[in-house]
Protein backbone atom coordinates (compact mmCIF):
# COMPACT_ATOMS: atom_id res chain seq x y z
CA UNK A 1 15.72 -38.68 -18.25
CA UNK A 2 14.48 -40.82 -15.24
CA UNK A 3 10.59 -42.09 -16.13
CA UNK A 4 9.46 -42.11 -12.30
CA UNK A 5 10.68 -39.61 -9.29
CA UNK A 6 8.69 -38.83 -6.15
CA UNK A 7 7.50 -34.71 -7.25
CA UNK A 8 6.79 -33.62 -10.65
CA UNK A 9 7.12 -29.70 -11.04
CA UNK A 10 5.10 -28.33 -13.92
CA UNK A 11 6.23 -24.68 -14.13
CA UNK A 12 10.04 -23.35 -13.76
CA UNK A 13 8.69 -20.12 -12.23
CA UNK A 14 9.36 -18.58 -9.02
CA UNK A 15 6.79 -20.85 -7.23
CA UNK A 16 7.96 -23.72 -9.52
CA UNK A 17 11.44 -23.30 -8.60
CA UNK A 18 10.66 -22.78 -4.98
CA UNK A 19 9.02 -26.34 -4.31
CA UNK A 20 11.51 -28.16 -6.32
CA UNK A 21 14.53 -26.98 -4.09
CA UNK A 22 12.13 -27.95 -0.51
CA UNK A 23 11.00 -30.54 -1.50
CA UNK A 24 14.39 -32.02 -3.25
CA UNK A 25 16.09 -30.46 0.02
CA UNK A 26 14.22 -32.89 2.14
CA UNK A 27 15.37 -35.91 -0.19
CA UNK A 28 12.47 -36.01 -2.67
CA UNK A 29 13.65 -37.00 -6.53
CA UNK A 30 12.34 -33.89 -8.35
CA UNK A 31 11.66 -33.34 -12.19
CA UNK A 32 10.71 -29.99 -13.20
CA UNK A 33 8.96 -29.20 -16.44
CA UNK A 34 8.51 -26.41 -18.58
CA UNK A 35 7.12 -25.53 -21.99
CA UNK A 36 9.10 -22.64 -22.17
CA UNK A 37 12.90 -22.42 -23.31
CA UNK A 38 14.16 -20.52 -20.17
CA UNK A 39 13.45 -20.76 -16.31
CA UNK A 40 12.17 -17.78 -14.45
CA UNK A 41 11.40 -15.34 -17.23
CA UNK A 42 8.61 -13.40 -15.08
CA UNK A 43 11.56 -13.09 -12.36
CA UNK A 44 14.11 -12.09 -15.15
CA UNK A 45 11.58 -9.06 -16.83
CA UNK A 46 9.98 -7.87 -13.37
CA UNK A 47 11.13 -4.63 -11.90
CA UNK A 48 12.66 -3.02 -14.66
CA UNK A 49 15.20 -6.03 -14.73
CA UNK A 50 16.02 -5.74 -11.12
CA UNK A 51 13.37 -7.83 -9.19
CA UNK A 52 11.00 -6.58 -6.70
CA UNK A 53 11.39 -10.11 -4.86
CA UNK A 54 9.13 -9.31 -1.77
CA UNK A 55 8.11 -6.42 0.26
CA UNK A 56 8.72 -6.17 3.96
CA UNK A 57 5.05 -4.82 4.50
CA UNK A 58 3.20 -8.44 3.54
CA UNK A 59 0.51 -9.63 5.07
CA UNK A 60 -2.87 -10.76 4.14
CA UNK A 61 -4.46 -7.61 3.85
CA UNK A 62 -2.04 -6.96 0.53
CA UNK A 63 -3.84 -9.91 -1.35
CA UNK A 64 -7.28 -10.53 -3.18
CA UNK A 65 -8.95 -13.75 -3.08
CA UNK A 66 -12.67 -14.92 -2.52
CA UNK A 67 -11.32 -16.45 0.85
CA UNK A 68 -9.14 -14.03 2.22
CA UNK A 69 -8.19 -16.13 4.72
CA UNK A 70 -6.27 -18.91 2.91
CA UNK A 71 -2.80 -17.03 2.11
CA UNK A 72 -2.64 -16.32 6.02
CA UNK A 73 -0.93 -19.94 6.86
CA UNK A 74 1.33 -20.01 3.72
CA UNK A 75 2.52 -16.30 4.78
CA UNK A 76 3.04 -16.87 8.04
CA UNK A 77 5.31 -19.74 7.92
CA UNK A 78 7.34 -18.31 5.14
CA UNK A 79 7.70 -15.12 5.64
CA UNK A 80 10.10 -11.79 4.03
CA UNK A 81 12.22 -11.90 6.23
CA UNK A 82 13.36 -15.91 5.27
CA UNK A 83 13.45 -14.91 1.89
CA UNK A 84 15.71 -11.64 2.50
CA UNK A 85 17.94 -14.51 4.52
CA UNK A 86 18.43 -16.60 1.50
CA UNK A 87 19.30 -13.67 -0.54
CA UNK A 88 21.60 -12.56 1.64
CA UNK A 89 23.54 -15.64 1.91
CA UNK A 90 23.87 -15.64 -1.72
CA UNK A 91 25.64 -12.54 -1.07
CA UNK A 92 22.65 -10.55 -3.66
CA UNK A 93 23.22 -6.89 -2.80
CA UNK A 94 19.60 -5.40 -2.83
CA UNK A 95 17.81 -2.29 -1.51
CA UNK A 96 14.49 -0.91 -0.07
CA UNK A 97 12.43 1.46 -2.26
CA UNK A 98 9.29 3.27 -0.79
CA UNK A 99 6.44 1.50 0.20
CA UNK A 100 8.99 -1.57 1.59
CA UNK A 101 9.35 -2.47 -2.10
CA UNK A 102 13.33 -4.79 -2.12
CA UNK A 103 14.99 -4.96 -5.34
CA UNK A 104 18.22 -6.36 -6.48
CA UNK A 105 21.08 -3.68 -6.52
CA UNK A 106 21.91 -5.39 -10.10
CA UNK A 107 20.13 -8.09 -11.78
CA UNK A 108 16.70 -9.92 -11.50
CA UNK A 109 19.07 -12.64 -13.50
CA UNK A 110 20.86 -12.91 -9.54
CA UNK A 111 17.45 -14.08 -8.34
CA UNK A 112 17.25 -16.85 -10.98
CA UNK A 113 20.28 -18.35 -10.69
CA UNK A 114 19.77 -18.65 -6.94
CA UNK A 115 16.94 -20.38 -7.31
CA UNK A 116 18.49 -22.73 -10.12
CA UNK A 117 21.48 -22.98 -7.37
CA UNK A 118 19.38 -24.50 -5.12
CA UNK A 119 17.59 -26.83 -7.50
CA UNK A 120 20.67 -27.94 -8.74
CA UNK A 121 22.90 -28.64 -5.06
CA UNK A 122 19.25 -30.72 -4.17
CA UNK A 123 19.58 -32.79 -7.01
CA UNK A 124 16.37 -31.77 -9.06
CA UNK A 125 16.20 -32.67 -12.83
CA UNK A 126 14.67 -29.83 -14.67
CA UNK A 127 13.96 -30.01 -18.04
CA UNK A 128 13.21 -26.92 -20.29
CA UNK A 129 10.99 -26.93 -23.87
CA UNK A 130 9.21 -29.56 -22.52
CA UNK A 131 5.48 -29.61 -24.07
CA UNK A 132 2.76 -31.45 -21.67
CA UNK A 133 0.70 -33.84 -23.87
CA UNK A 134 -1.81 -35.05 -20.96
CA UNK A 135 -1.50 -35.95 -17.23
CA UNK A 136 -3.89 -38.67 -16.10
CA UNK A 137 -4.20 -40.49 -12.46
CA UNK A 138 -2.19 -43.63 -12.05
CA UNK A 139 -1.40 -46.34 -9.86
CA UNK A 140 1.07 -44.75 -7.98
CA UNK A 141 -0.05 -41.15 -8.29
CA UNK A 142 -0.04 -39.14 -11.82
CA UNK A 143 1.19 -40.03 -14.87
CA UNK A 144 2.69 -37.30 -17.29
CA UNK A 145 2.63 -37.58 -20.76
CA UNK A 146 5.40 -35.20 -22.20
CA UNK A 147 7.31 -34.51 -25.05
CA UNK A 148 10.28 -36.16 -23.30
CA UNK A 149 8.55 -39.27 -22.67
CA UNK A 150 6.16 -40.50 -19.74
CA UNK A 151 6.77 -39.83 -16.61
CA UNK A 152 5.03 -40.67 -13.49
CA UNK A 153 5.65 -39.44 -10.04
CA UNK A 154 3.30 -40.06 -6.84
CA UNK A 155 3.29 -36.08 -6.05
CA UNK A 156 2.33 -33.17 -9.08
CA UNK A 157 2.66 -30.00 -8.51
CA UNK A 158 1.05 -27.53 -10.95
CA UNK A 159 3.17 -24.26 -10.82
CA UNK A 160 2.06 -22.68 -14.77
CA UNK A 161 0.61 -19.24 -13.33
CA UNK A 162 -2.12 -17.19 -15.00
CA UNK A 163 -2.65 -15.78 -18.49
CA UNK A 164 -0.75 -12.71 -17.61
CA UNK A 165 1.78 -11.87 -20.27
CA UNK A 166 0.80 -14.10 -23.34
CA UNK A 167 4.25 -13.22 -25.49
CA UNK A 168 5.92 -15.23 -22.59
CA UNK A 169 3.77 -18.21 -23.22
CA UNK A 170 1.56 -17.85 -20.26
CA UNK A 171 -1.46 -19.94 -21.04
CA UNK A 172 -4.34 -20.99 -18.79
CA UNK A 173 -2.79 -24.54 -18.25
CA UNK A 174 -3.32 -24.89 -14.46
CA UNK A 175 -7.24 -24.10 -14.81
CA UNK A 176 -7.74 -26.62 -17.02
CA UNK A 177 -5.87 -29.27 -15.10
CA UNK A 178 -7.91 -27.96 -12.31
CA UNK A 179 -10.95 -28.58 -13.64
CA UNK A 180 -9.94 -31.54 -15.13
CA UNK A 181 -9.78 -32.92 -11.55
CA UNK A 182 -12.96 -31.59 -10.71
CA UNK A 183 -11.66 -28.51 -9.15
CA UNK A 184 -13.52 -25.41 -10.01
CA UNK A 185 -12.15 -22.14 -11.02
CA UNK A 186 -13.11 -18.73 -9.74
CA UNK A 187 -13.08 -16.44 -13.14
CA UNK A 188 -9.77 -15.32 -13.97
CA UNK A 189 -9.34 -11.55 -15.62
CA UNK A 190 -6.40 -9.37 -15.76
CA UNK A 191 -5.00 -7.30 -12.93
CA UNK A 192 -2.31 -4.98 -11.99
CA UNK A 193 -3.10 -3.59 -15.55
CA UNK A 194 -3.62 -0.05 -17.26
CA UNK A 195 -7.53 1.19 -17.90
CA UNK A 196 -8.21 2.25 -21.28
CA UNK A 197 -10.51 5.24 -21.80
CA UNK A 198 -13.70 5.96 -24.52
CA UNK A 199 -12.43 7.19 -27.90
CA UNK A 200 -13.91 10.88 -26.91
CA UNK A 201 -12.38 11.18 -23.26
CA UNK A 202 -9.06 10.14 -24.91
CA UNK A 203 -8.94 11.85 -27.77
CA UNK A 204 -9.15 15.29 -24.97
CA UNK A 205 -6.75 13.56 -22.54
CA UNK A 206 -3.79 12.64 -25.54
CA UNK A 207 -1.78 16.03 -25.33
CA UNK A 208 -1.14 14.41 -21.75
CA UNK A 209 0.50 11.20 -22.81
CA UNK A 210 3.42 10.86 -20.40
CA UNK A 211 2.62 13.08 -17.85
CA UNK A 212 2.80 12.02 -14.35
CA UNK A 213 1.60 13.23 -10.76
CA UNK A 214 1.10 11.88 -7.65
CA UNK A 215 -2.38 10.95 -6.72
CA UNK A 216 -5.48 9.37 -4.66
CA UNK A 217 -6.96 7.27 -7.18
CA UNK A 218 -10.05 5.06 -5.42
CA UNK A 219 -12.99 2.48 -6.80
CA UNK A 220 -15.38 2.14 -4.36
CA UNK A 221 -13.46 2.22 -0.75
CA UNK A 222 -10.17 1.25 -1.87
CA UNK A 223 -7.72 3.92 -2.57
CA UNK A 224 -4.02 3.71 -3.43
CA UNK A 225 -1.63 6.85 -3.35
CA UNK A 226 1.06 6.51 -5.71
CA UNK A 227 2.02 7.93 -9.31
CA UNK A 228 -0.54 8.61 -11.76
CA UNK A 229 0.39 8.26 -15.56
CA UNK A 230 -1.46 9.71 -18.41
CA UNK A 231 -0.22 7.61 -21.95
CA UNK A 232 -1.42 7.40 -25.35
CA UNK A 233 -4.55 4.85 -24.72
CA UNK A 234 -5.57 5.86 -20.72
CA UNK A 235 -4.00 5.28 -17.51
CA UNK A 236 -1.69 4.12 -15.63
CA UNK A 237 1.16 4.16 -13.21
CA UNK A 238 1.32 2.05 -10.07
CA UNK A 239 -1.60 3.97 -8.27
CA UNK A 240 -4.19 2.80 -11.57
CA UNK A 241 -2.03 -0.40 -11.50
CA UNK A 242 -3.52 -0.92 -7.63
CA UNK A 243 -6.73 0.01 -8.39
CA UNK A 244 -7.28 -2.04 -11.63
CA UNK A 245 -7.40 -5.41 -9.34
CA UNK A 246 -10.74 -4.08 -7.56
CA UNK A 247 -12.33 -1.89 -10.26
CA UNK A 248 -14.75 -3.57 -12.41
CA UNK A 249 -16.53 -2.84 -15.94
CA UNK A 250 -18.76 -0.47 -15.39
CA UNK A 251 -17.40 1.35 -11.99
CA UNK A 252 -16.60 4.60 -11.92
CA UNK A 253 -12.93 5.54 -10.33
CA UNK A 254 -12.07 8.81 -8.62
CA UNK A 255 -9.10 10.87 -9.09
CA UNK A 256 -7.47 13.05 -6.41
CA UNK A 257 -4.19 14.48 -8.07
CA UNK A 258 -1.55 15.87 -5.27
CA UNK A 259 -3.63 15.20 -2.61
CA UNK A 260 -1.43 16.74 0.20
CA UNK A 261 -1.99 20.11 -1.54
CA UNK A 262 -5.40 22.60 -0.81
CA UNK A 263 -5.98 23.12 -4.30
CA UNK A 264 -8.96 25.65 -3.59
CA UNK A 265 -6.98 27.35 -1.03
CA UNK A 266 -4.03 28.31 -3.15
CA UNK A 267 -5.69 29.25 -5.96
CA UNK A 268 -7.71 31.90 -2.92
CA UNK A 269 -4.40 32.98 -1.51
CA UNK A 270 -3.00 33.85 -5.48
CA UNK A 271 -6.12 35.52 -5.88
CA UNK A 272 -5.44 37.92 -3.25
CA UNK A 273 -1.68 38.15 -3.19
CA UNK A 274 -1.51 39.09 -7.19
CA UNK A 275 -5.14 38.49 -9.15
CA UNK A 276 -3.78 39.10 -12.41
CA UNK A 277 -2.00 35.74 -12.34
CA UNK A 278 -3.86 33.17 -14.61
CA UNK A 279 -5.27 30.20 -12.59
CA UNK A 280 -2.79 27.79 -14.60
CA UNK A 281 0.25 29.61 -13.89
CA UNK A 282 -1.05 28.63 -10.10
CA UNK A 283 -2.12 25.34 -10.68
CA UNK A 284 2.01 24.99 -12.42
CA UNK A 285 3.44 25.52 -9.02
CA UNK A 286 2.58 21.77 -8.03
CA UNK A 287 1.13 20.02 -11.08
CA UNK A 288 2.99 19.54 -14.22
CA UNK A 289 2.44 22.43 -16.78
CA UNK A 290 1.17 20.40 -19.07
CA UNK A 291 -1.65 19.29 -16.71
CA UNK A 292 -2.52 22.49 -15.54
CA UNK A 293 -3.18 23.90 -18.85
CA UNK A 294 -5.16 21.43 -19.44
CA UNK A 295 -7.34 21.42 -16.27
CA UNK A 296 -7.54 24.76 -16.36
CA UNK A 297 -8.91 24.75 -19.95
CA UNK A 298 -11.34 21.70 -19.65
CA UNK A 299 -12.68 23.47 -16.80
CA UNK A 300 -13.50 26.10 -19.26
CA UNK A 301 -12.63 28.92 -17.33
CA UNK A 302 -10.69 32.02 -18.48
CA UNK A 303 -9.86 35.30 -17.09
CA UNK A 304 -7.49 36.33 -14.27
CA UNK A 305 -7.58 35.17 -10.40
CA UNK A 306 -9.35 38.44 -9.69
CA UNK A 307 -11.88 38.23 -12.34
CA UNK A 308 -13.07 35.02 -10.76
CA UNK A 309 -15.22 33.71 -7.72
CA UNK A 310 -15.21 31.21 -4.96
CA UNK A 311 -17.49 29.05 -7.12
CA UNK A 312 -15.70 29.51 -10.33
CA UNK A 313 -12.50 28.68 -8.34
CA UNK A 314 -14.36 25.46 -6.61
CA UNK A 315 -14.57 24.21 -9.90
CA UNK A 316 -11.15 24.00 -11.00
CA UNK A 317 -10.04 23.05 -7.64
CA UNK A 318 -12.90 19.83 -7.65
CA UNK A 319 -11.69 19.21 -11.36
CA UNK A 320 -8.00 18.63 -9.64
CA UNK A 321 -9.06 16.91 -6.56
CA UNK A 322 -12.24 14.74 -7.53
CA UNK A 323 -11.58 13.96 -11.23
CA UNK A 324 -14.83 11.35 -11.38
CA UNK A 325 -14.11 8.75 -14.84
CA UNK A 326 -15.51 5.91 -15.60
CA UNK A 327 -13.08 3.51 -17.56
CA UNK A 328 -14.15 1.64 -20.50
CA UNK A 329 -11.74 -1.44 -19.94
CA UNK A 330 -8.52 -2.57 -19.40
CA UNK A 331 -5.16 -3.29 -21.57
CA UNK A 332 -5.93 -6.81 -21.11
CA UNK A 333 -3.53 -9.80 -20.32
CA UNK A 334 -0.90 -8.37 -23.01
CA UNK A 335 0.06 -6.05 -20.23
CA UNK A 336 -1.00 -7.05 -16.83
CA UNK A 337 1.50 -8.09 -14.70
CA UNK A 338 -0.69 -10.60 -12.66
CA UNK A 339 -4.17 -12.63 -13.11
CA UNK A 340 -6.82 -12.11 -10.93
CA UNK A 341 -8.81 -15.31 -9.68
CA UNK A 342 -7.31 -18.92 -10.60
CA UNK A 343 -7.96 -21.88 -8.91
CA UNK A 344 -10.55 -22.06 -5.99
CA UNK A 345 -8.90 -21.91 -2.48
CA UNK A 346 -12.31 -24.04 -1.29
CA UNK A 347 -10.25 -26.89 -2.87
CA UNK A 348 -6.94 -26.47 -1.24
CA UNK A 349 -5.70 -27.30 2.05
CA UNK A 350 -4.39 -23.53 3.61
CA UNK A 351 -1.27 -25.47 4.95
CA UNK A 352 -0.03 -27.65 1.84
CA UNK A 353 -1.34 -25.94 -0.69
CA UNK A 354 -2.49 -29.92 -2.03
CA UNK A 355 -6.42 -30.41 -3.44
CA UNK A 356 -8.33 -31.68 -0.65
CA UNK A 357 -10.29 -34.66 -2.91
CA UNK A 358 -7.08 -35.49 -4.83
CA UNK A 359 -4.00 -36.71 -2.95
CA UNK A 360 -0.50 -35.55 -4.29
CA UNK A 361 -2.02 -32.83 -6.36
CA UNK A 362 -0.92 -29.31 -5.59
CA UNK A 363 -1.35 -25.91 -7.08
CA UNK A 364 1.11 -23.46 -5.89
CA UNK A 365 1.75 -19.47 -7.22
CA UNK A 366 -0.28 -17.44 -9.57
CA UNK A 367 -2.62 -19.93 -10.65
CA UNK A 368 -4.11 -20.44 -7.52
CA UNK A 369 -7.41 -17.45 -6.58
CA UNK A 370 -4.56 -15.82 -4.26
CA UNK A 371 -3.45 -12.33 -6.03
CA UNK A 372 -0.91 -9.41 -4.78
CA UNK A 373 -0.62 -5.72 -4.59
CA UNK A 374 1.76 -4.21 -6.60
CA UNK A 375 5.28 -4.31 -5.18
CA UNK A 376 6.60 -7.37 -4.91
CA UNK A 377 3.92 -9.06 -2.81
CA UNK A 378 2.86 -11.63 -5.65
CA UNK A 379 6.44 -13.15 -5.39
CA UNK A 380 6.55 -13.18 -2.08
CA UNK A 381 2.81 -15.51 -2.61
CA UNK A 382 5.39 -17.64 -5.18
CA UNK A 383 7.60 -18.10 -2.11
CA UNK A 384 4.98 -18.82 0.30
CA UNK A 385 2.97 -21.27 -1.48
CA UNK A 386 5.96 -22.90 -3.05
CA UNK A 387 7.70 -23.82 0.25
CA UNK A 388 4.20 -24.96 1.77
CA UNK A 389 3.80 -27.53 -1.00
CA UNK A 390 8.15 -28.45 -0.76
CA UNK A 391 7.66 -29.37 2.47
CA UNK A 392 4.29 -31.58 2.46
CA UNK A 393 5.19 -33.49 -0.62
């Protein structure tokens, strides 16, 4: 393999992959590196093996960050819309779920080999089960020491991601070549994850596990409406998924389940159209039956509609639509499907995506303090930053 080339690539990810094929598109010599034995594995697993590559709803106000200002340039420039375009002329048949989520039709794999299409027309070298032994300053830029030899290059690009997903080798690489450089790191912790519960609350809540229903589920101010799961060690489902990102240890979350209904209301209306009905043969009618029994019984009520009053009724009603818990923690980076925090944007230039005190050093993707929604919003961060840094190195 060639020793020198303009852009070393250290990450075969969909950021990675991204700057390679800019940059090697405007006639940089690209290597790309990668510990692991196959490119794109995040891309390959993500949406059930279909690939939520972007969401036509992006913009800034879909991403966390100390400075949430910094993904604004990145977004702009490169936005869904270009992506759906290169899709599309790879003839990849895909499809709009709700909340402007785009899948493939088929297979994530369709995404991958795009992306290896294009690194491969440009010319870029990419070289798998490649273990990083240092990278140091040199003369001419940086100088990589790798199991396939030293290389040196007068761009880097660090494209490794978070600790998400540890079974796939994700590793906190970028932070410490970060800090390394003097760049500091805002404190990374899991997101987009499932909240575990205290031994007690989920010993009451495990006849539940795999139950599902459509709810308001808030921390603090934020609130996301989407499906609510109940499984064998807490919560989750994309609406807990959302709301893991801003909750904290310690913060209580609130729980609105099928918030378009007027839970007190109907349970009124039964009461006076037949009160020997049994509140959870109400509560049925638009919660699973599984979940009604249970609120019904952990609202310790019994009796018939008739037999019980407004206040009595309040109760199970604010037990359905203000269910107040306070987590006890997360699944943890085994699970989560993105890292909160990363490198600090303070160090970056908005535009490039390069550190502002070292020249030809970039961080691009999930490493960087710059984290998504839920819904194919972090990729479409990947494809952002990775074309800002393709086309400044």
């Amino acid at each position: 393999m060639q020793s020198k080339a303009d852009v070393i690539v250290i990450g075969a990810g969909a950021a990675g992959m991204m700057c390679a094929a800019r940059a090697a598109q405007r006639g940089r010599s690209v290597i790309v590196l990668d510990h692991a034995k196959a490119p794109g594995e995040k891309i390959r697993i993500s949406g059930g093996g279909r690939c939520n590559f972007t969401n036509v709803h992006t913009s800034p106000k879909n991403f966390l960050s100390a400075n949430p200002h910094f993904c604004k340039s990145a977004l702009s420039r490169y936005t869904p819309a270009d992506f759906i375009a290169l899709v599309e002329r790879y003839q990849i048949a895909w499809h709009e779920k709700t909340l402007g989520q785009l899948f493939c039709d088929n297979s994530a794999k369709q995404i991958v080999d795009m992306l290896l299409t294009e690194m491969r027309e440009a010319g870029v070298t990419l070289k798998m089960s490649t273990e990083i032994t240092s990278i140091e300053p040199a003369n001419s830029g940086f100088r990589v020491v790798s199991s396939e030899g030293v290389l040196e290059s007068a761009a880097l690009v660090i494209a490794t991601g978070g600790k998400s997903i540890p079974k796939m080798r994700a590793t906190g690489f970028a932070y410490r070549i970060a800090e390394q450089f003097g760049l500091t790191i805002v404190e990374p912790r899991p997101g987009l994850v499932p909240l575990t519960l205290d031994p007690h609350l989920l010993e009451r809540l495990l006849p539940l596990a795999g139950v599902a229903v459509d709810a308001d589920v808030a921390c603090g101010k934020t609130v996301f409406r989407e499906a609510l799961l109940f499984t064998h060690r807490g919560l989750s489902g994309p609406a807990v998924l959302q709301i893991s990102s801003y909750w904290r240890e310690g913060d209580d979350i609130s729980i609105c389940m099928e918030p378009d209904v007027d839970v007190l209301s109907k349970l009124k209306q039964a009461r006076k159209d037949n009160g020997r009905q049994l509140p959870q043969t109400v509560l049925a009618e638009f919660l699973p039956k599984r979940l009604a029994q249970h609120l019904t019984a952990s609202s310790q009520v019994s009796g018939q509609l008739a037999d019980l009053s407004d206040r009595v009724l309040g109760k199970i009603a604010s037990g359905i639509t203000d269910w107040r818990i306070k987590p006890s923690g997360s699944e943890g980076y085994r699970t989560a499907e993105v890292t909160l925090g990363g490198v600090d944007t303070r160090h970056l230039d908005s535009r490039t995506m390069q550190a502002k005190t070292i020249p030809g050093l970039y961080f691009i993707g999930e490493c960087v303090d710059v984290t998504g929604w839920l819904g194919g919003y972090n990729f479409q961060w990947a494809w952002a930053s990775g074309v800002a840094a393709g086309e400044a190195v």
